[in-house]
PDB file of N, CA and C in Angstrom:
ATOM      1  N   UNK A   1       0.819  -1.183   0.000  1.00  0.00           N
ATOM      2  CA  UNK A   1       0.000   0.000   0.000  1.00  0.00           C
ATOM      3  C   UNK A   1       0.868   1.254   0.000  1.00  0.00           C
ATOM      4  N   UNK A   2       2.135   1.250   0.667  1.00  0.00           N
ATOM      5  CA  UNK A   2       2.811   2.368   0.931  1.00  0.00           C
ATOM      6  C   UNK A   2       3.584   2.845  -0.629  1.00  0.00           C
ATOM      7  N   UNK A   3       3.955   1.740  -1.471  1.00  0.00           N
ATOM      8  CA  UNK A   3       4.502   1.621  -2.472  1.00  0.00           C
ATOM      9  C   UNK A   3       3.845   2.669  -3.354  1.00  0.00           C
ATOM     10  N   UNK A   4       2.360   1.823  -3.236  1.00  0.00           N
ATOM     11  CA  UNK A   4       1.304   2.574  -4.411  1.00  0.00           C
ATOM     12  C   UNK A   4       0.709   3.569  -4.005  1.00  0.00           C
ATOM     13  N   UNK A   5       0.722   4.256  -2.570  1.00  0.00           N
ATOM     14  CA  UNK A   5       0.540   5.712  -2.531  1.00  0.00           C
ATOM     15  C   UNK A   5       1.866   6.429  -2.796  1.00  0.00           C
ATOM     16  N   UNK A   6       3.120   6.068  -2.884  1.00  0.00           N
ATOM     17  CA  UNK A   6       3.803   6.987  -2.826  1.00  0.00           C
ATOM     18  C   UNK A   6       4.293   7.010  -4.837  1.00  0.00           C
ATOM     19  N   UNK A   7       4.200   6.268  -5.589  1.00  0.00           N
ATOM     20  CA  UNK A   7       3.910   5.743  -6.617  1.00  0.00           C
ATOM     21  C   UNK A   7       2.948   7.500  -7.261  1.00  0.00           C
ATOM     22  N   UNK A   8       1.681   7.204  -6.682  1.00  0.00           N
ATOM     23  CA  UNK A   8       0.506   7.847  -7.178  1.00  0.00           C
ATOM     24  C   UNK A   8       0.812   9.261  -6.838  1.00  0.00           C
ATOM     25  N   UNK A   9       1.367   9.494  -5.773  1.00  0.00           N
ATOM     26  CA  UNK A   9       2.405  11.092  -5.077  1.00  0.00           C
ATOM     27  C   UNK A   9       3.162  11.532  -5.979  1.00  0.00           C
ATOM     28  N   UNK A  10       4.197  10.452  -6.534  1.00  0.00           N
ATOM     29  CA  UNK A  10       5.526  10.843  -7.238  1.00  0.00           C
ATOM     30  C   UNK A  10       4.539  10.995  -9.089  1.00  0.00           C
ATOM     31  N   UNK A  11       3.552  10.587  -9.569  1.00  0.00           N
ATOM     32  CA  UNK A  11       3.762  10.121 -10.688  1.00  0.00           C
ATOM     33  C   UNK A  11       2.296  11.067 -11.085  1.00  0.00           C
ATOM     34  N   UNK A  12       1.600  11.959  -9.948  1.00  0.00           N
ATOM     35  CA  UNK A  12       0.032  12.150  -9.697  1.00  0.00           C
ATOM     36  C   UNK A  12      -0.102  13.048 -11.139  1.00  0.00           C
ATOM     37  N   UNK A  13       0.630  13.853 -11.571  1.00  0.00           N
ATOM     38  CA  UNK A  13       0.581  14.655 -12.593  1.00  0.00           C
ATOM     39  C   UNK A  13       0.729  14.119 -14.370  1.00  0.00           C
ATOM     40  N   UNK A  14       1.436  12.777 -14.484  1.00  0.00           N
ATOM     41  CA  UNK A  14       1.023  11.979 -15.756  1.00  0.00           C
ATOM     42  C   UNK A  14      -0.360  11.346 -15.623  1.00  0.00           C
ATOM     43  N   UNK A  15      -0.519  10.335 -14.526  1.00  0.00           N
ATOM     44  CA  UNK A  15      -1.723   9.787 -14.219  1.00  0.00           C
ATOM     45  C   UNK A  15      -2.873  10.270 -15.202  1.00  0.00           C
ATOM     46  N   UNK A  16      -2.858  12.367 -14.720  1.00  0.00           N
ATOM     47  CA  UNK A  16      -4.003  12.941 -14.855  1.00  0.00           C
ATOM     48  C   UNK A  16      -4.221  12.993 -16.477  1.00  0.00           C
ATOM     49  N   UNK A  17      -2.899  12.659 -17.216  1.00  0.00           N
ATOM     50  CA  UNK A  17      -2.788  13.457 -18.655  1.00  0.00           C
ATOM     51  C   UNK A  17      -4.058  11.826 -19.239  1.00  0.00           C
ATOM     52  N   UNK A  18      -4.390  12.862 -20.526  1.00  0.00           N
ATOM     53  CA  UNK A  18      -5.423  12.369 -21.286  1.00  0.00           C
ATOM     54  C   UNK A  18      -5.046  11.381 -22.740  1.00  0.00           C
ATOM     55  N   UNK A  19      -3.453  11.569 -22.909  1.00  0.00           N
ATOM     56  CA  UNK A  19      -2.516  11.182 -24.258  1.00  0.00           C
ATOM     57  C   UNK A  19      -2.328   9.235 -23.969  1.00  0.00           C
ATOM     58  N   UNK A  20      -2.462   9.092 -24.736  1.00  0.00           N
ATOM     59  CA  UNK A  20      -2.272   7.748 -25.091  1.00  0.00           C
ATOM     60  C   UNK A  20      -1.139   6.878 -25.225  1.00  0.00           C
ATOM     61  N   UNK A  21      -0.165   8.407 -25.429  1.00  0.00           N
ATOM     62  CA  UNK A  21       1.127   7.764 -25.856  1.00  0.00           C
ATOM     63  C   UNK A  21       1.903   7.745 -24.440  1.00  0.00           C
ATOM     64  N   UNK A  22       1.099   8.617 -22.807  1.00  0.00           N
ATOM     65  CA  UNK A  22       1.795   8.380 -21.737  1.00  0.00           C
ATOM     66  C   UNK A  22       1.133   7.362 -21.244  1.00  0.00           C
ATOM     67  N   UNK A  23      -0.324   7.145 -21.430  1.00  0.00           N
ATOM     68  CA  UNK A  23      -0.388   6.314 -20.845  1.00  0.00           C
ATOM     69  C   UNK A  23       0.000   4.444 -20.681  1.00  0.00           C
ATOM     70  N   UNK A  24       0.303   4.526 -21.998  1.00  0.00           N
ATOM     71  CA  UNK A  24       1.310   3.012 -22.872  1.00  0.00           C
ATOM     72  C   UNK A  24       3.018   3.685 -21.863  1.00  0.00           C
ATOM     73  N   UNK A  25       3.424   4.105 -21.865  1.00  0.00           N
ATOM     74  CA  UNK A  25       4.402   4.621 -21.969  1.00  0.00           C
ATOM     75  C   UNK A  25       5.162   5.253 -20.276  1.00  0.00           C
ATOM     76  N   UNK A  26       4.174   5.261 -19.936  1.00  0.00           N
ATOM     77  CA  UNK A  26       4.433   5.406 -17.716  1.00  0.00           C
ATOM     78  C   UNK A  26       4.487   4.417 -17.571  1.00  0.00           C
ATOM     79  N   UNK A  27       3.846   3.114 -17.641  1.00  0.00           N
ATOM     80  CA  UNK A  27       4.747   1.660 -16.870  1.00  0.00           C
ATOM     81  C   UNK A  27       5.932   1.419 -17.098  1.00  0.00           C
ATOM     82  N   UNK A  28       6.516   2.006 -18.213  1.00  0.00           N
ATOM     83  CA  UNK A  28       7.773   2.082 -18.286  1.00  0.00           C
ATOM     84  C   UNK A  28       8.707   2.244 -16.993  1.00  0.00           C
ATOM     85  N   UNK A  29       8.125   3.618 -16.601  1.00  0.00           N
ATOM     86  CA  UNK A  29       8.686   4.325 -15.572  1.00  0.00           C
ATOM     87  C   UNK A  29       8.341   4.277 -14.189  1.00  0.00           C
ATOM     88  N   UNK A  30       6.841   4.328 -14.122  1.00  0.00           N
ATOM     89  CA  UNK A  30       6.637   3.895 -12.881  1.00  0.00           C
ATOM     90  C   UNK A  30       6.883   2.235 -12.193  1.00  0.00           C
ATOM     91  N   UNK A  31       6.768   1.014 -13.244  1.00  0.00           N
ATOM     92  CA  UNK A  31       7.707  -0.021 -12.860  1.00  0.00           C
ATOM     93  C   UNK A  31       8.752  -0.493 -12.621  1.00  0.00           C
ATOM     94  N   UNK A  32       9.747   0.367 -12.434  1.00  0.00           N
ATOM     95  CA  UNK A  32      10.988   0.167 -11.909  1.00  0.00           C
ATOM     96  C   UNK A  32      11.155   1.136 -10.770  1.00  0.00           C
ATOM     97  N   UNK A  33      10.670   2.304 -10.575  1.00  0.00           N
ATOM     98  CA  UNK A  33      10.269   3.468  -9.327  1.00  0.00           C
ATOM     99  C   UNK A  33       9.877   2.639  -8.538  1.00  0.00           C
ATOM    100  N   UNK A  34       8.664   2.022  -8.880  1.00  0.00           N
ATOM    101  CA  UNK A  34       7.640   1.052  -8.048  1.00  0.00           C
ATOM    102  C   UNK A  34       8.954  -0.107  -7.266  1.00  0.00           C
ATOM    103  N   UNK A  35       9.277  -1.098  -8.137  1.00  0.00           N
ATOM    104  CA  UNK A  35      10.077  -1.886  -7.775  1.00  0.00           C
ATOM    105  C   UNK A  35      11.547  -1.188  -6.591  1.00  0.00           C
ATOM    106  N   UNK A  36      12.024  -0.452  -6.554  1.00  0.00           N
ATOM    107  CA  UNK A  36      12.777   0.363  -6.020  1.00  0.00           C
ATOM    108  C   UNK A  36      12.258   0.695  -4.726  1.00  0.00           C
ATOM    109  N   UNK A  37      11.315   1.656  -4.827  1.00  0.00           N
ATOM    110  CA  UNK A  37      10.437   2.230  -3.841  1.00  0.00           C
ATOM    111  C   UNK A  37       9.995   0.350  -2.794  1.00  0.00           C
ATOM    112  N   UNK A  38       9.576  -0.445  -3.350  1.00  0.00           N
ATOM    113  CA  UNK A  38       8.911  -1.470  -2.437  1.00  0.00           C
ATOM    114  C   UNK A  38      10.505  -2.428  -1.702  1.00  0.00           C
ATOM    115  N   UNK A  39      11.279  -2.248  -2.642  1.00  0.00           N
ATOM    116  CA  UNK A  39      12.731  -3.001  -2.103  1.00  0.00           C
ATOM    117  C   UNK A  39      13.490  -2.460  -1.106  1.00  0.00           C
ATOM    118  N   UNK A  40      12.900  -0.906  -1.197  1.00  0.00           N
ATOM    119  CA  UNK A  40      13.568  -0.437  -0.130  1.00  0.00           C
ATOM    120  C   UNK A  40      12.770   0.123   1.626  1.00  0.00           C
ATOM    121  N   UNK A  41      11.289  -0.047   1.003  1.00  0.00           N
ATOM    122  CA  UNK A  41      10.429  -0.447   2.102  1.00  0.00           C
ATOM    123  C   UNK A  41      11.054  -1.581   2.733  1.00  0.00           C
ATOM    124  N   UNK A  42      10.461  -2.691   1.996  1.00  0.00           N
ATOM    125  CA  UNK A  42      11.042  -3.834   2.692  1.00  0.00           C
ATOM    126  C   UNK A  42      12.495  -3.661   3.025  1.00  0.00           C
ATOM    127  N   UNK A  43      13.571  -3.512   2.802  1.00  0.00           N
ATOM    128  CA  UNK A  43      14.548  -3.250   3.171  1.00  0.00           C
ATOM    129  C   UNK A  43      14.594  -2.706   4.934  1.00  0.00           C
ATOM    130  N   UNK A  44      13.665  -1.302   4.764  1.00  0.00           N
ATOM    131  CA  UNK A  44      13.588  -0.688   6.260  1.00  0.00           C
ATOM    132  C   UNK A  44      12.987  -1.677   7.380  1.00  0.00           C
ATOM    133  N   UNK A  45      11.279  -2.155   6.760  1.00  0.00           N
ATOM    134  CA  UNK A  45      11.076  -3.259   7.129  1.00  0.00           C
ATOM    135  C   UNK A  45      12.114  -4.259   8.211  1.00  0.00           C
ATOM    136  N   UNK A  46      13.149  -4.856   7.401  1.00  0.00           N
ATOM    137  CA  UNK A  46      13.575  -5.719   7.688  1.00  0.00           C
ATOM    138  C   UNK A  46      14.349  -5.737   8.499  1.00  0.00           C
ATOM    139  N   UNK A  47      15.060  -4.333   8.061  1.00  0.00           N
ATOM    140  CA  UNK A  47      15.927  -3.528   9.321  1.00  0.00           C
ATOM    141  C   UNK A  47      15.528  -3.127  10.903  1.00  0.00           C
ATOM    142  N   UNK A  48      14.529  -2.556  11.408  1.00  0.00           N
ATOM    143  CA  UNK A  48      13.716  -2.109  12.123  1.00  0.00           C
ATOM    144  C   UNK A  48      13.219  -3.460  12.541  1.00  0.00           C
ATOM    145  N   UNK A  49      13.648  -4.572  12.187  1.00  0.00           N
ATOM    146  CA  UNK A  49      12.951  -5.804  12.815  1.00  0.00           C
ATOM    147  C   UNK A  49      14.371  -6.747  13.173  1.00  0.00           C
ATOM    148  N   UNK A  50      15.156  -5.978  12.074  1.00  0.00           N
ATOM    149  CA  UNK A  50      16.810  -6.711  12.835  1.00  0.00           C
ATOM    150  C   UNK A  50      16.793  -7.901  11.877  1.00  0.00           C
ATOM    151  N   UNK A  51      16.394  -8.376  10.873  1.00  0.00           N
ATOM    152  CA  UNK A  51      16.518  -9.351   9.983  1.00  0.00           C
ATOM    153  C   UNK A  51      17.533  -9.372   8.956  1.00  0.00           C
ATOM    154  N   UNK A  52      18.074 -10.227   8.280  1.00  0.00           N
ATOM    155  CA  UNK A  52      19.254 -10.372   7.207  1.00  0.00           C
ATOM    156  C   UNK A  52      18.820 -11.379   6.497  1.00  0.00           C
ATOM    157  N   UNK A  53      18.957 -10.787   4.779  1.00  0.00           N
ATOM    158  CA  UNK A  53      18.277 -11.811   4.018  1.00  0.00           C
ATOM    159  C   UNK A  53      19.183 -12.719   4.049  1.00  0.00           C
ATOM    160  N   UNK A  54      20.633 -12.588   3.694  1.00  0.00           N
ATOM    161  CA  UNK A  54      21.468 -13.847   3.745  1.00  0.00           C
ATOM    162  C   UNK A  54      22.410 -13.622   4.998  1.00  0.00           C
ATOM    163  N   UNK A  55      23.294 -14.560   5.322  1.00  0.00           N
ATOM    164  CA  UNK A  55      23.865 -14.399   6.590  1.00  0.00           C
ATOM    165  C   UNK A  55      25.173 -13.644   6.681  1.00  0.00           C
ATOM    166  N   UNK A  56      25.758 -13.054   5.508  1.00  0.00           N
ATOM    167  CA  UNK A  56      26.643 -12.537   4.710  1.00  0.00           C
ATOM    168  C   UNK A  56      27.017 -12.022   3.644  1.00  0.00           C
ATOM    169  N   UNK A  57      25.601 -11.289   2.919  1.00  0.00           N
ATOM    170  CA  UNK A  57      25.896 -11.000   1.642  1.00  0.00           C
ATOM    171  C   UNK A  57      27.202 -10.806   1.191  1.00  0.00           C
ATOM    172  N   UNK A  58      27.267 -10.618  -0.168  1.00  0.00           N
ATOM    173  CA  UNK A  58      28.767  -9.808  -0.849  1.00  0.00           C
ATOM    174  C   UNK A  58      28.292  -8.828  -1.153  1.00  0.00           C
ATOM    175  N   UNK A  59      27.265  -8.173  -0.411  1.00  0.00           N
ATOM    176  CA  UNK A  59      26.655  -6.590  -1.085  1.00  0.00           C
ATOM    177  C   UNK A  59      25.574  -6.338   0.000  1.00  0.00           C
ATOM    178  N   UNK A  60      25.144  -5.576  -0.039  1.00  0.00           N
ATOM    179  CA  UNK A  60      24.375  -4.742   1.197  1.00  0.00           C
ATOM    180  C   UNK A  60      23.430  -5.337   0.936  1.00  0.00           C
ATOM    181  N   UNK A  61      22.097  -5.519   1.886  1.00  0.00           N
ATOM    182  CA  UNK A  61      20.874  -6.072   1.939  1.00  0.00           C
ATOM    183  C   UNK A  61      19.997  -5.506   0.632  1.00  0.00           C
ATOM    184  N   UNK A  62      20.312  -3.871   0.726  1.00  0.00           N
ATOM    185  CA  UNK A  62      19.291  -3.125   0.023  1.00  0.00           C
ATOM    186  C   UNK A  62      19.569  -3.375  -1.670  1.00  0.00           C
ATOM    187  N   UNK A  63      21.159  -3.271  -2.037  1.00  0.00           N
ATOM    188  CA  UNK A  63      21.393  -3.577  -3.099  1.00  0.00           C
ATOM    189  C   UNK A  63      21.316  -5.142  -3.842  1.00  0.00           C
ATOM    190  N   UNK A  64      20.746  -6.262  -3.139  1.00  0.00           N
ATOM    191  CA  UNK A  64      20.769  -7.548  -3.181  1.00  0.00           C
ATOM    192  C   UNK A  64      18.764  -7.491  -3.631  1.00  0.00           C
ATOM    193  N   UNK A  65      18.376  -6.722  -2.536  1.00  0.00           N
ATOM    194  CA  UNK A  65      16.887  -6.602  -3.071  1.00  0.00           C
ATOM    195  C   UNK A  65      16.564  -5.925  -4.678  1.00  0.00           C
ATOM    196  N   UNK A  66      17.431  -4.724  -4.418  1.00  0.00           N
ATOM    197  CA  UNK A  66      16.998  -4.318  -5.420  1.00  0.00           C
ATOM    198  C   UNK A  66      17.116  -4.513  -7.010  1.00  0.00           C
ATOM    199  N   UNK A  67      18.492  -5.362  -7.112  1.00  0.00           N
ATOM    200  CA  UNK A  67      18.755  -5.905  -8.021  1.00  0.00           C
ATOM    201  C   UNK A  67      17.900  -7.290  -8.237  1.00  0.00           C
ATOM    202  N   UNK A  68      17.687  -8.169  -7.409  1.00  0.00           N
ATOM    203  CA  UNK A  68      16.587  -9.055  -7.185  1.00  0.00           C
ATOM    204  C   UNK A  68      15.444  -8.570  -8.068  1.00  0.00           C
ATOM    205  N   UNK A  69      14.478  -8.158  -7.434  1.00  0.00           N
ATOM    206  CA  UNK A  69      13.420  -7.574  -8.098  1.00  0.00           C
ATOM    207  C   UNK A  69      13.421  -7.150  -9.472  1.00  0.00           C
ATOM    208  N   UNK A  70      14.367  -6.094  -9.519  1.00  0.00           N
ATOM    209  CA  UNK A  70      14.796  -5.897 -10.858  1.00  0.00           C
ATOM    210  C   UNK A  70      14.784  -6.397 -12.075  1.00  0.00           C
ATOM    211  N   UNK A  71      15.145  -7.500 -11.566  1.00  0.00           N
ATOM    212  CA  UNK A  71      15.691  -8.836 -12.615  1.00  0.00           C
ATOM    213  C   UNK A  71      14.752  -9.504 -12.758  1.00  0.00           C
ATOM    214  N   UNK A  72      13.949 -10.337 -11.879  1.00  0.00           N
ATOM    215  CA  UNK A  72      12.839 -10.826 -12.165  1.00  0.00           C
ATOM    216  C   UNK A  72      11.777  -9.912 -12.689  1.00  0.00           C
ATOM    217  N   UNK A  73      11.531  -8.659 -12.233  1.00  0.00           N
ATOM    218  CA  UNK A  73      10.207  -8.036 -12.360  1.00  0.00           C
ATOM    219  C   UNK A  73      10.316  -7.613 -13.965  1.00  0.00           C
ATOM    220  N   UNK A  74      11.150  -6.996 -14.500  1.00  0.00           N
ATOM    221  CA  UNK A  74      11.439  -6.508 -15.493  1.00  0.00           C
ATOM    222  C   UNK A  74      12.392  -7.305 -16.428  1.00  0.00           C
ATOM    223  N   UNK A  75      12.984  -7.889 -16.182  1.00  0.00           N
ATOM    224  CA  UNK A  75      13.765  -8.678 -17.670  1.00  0.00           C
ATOM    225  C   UNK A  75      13.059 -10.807 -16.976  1.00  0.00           C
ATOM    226  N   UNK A  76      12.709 -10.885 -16.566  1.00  0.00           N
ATOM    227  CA  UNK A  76      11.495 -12.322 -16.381  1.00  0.00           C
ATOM    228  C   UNK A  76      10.829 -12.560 -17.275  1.00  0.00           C
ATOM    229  N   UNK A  77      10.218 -13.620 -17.245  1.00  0.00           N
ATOM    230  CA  UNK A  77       8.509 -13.853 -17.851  1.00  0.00           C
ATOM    231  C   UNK A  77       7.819 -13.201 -17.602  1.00  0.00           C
ATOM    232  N   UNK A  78       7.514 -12.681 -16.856  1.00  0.00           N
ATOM    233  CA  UNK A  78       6.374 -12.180 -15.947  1.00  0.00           C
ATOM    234  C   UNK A  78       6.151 -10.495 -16.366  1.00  0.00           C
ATOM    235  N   UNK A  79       7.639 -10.236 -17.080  1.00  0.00           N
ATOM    236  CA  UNK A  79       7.319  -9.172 -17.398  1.00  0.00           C
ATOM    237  C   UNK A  79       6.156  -8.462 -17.945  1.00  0.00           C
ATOM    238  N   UNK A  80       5.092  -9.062 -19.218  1.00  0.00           N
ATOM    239  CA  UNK A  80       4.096  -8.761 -19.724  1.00  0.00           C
ATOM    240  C   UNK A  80       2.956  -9.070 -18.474  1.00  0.00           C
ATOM    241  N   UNK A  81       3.081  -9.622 -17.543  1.00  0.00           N
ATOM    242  CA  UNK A  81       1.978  -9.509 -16.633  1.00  0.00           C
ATOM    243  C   UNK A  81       1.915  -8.444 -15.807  1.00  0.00           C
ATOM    244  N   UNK A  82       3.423  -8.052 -15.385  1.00  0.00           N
ATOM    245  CA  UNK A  82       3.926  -7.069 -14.511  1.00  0.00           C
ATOM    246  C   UNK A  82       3.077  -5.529 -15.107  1.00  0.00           C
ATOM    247  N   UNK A  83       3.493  -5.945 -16.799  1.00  0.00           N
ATOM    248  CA  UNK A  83       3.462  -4.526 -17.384  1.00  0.00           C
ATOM    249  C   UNK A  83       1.658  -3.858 -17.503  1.00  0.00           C
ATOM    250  N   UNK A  84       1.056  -5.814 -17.790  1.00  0.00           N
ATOM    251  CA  UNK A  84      -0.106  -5.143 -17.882  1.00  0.00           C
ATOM    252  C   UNK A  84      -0.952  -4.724 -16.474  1.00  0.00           C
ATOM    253  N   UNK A  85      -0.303  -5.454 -15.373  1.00  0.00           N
ATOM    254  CA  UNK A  85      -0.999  -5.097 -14.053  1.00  0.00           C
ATOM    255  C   UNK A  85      -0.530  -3.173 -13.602  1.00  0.00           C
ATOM    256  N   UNK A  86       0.346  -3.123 -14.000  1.00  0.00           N
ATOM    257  CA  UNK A  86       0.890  -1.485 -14.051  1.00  0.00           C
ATOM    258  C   UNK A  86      -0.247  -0.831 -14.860  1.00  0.00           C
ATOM    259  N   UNK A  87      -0.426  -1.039 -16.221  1.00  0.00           N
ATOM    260  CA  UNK A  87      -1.127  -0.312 -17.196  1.00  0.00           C
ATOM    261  C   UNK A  87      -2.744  -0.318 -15.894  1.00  0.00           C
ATOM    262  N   UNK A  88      -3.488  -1.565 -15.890  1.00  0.00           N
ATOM    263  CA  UNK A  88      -4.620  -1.357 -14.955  1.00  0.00           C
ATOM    264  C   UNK A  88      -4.337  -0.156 -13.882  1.00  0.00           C
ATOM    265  N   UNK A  89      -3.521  -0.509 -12.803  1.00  0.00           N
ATOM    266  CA  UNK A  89      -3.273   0.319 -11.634  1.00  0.00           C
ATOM    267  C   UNK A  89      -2.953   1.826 -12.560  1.00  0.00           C
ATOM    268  N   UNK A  90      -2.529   1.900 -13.311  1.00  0.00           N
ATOM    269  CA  UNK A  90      -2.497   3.444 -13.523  1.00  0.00           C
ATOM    270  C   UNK A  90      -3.850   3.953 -14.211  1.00  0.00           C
ATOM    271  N   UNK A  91      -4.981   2.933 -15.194  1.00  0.00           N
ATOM    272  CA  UNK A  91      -6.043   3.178 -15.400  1.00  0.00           C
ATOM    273  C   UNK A  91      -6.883   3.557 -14.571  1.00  0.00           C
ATOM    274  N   UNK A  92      -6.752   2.846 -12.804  1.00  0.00           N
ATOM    275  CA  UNK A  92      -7.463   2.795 -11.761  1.00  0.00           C
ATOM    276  C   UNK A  92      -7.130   4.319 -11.016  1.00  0.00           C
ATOM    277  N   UNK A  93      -6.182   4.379 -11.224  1.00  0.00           N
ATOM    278  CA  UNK A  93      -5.509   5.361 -10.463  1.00  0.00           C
ATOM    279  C   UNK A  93      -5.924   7.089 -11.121  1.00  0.00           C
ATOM    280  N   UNK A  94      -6.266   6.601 -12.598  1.00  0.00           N
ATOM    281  CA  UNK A  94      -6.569   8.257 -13.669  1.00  0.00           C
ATOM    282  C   UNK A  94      -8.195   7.772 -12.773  1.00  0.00           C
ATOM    283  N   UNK A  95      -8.942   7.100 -13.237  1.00  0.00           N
ATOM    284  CA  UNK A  95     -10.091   7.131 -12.886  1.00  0.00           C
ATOM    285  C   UNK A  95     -10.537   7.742 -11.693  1.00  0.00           C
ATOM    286  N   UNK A  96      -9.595   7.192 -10.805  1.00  0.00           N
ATOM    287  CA  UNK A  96     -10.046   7.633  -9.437  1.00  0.00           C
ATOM    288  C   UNK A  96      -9.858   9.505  -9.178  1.00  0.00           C
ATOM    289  N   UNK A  97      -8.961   9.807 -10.430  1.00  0.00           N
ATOM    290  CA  UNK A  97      -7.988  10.893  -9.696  1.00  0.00           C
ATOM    291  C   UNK A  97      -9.336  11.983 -10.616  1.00  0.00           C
ATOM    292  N   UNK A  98      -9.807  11.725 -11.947  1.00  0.00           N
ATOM    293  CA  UNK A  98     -10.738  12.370 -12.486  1.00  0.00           C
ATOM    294  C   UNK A  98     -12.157  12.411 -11.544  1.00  0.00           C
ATOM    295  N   UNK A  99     -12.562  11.334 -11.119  1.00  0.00           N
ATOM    296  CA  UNK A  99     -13.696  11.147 -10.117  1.00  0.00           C
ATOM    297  C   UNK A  99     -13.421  12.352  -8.665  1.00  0.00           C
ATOM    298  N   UNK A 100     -12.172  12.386  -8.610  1.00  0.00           N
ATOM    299  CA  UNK A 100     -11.772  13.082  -7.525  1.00  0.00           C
ATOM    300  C   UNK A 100     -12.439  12.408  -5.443  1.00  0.00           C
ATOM    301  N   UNK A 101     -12.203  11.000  -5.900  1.00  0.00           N
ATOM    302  CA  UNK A 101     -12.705  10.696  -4.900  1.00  0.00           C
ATOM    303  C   UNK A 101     -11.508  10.325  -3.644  1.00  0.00           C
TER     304      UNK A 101
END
């Protein structure tokens, strides 16, 4: 939740635009923000709870997440699911923001 309000904060002014060619064209951008922004939640998360993903990385917790994600979310399979669940959430997100609710 914290991801996708701060997502909708950082991004509130394309959301609103009416062009076709941003709206194809912001998952671009907001899916890797997104991915970033949630790796490093969890990151604090994990910190603030005293946890370690491995017992020794060769790289900092935060940079192990974030490259993680990265990799799967965006160069994966999953990518075209990723991209089209972005395209919805930003459809959801103009809707809501025109409704002004």
């Amino acid at each position: 939740m914290a991801t996708g309000l701060l997502i909708s904060l950082i991004f509130a002014r394309p959301f609103g635009s009416s062009s076709r060619a941003v709206f194809f064209l912001l998952p671009v951008a907001t899916l890797p923000v997104a991915i970033v922004l949630f790796s490093l939640l969890l990151w604090l998360a994990r910190l603030v709870l005293n946890e370690r993903f491995v017992p020794h990385p060769p790289q900092g917790d935060l940079e192990l997440l974030v490259e993680t994600y990265i990799f799967y979310a965006l160069f994966g399979l999953g990518a075209p699911i990723f991209y089209g669940l972005a395209l919805l959430n930003q459809w959801l997100m103009s809707w809501v923001q025109r409704r002004n609710i």
